[in-house]
Protein backbone atom coordinates (compact mmCIF):
# COMPACT_ATOMS: atom_id res chain seq x y z
CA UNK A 1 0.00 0.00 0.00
CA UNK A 2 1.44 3.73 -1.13
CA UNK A 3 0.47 6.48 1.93
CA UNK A 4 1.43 9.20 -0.38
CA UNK A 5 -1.99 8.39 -2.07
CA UNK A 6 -4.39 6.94 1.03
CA UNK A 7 -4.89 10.98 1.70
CA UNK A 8 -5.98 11.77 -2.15
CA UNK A 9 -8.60 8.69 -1.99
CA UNK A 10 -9.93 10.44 1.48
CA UNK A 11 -10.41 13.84 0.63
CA UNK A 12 -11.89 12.51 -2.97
CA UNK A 13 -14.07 10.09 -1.44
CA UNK A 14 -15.12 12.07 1.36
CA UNK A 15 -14.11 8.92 3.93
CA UNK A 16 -11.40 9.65 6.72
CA UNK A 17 -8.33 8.40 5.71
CA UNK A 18 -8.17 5.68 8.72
CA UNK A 19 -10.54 4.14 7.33
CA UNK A 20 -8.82 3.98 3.82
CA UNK A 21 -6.14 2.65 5.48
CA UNK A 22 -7.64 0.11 7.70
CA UNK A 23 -9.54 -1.22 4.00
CA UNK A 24 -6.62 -1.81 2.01
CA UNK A 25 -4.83 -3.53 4.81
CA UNK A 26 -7.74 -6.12 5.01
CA UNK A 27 -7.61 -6.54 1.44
CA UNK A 28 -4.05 -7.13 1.54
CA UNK A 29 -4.09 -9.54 4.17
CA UNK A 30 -6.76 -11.81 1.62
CA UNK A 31 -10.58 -10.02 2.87
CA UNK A 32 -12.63 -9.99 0.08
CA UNK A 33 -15.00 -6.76 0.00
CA UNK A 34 -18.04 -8.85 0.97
CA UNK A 35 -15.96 -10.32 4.06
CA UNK A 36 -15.60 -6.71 5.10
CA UNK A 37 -18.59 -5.19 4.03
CA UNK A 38 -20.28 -8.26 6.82
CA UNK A 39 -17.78 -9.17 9.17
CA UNK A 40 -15.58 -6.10 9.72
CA UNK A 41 -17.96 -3.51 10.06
CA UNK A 42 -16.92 -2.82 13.02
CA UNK A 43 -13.11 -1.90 11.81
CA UNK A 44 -14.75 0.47 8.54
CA UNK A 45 -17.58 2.37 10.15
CA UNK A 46 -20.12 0.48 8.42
CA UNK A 47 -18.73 1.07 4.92
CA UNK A 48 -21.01 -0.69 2.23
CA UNK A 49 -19.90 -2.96 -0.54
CA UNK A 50 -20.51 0.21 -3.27
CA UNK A 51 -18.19 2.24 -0.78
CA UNK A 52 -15.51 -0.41 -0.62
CA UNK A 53 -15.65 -1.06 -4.11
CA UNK A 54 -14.91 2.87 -4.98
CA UNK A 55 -12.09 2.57 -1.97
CA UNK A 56 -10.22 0.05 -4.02
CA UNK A 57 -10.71 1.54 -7.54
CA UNK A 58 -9.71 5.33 -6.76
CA UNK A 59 -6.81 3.81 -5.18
CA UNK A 60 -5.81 1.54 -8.21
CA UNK A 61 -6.08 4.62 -10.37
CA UNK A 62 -4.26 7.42 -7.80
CA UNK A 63 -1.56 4.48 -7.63
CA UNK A 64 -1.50 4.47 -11.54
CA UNK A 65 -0.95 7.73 -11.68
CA UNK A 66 1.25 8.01 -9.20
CA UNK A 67 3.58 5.50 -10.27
CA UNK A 68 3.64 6.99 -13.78
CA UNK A 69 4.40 10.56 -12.32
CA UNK A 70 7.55 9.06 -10.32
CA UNK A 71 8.60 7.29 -13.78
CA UNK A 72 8.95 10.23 -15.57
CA UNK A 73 10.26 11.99 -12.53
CA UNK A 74 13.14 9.38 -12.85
CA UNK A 75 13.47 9.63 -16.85
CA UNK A 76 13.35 13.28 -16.49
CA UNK A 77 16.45 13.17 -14.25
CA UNK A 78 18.53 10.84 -15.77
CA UNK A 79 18.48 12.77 -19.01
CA UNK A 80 19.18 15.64 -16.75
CA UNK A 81 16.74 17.85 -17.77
CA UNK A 82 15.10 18.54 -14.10
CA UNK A 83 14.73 22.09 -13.22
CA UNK A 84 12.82 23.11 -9.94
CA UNK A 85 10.13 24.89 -12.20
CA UNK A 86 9.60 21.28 -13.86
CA UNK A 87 9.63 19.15 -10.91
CA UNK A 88 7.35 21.31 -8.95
CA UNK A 89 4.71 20.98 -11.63
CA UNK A 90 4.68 17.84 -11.84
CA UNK A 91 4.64 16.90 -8.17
């Protein structure tokens, strides 16, 4: 799991970030979103399947993004083309 992103999903989702967290560790640990959505309630404030669900896919894309961002980050560099102007846009 990437905690540069778990307070993106949050603030998009409108779902404190704890409970972002607490999610992805349970999937990542083998829960399946209707194992949580029953049995962990308790853990996720009450989160529904549909909430879960959204959890998991703004995360996969934020992490997509992410990852691409550090990628050309790192190309960007090794060419040495990096200026400060450059690198704080893209961050």
């Amino acid at each position: 799991m990437n905690v540069n992103i778990t307070p993106k999903v949050s603030q998009q989702l409108n779902i404190p970030e704890k409970y972002i967290i607490t999610v992805l560790n349970l999937l990542e640990e083998g829960a399946t979103i209707p194992f949580i959505a029953r049995y962990r309630k308790e853990k996720t404030a009450g989160l529904d399947e549909e909430q879960l669900r959204k959890i998991v896919l703004t995360y996969e894309s934020e992490n997509k993004i992410y990852t691409r961002r550090e990628e050309v980050l790192r190309l960007i560099n090794e060419k040495g083309k990096m200026t400060p102007e450059l690198e704080e846009s893209l961050r």
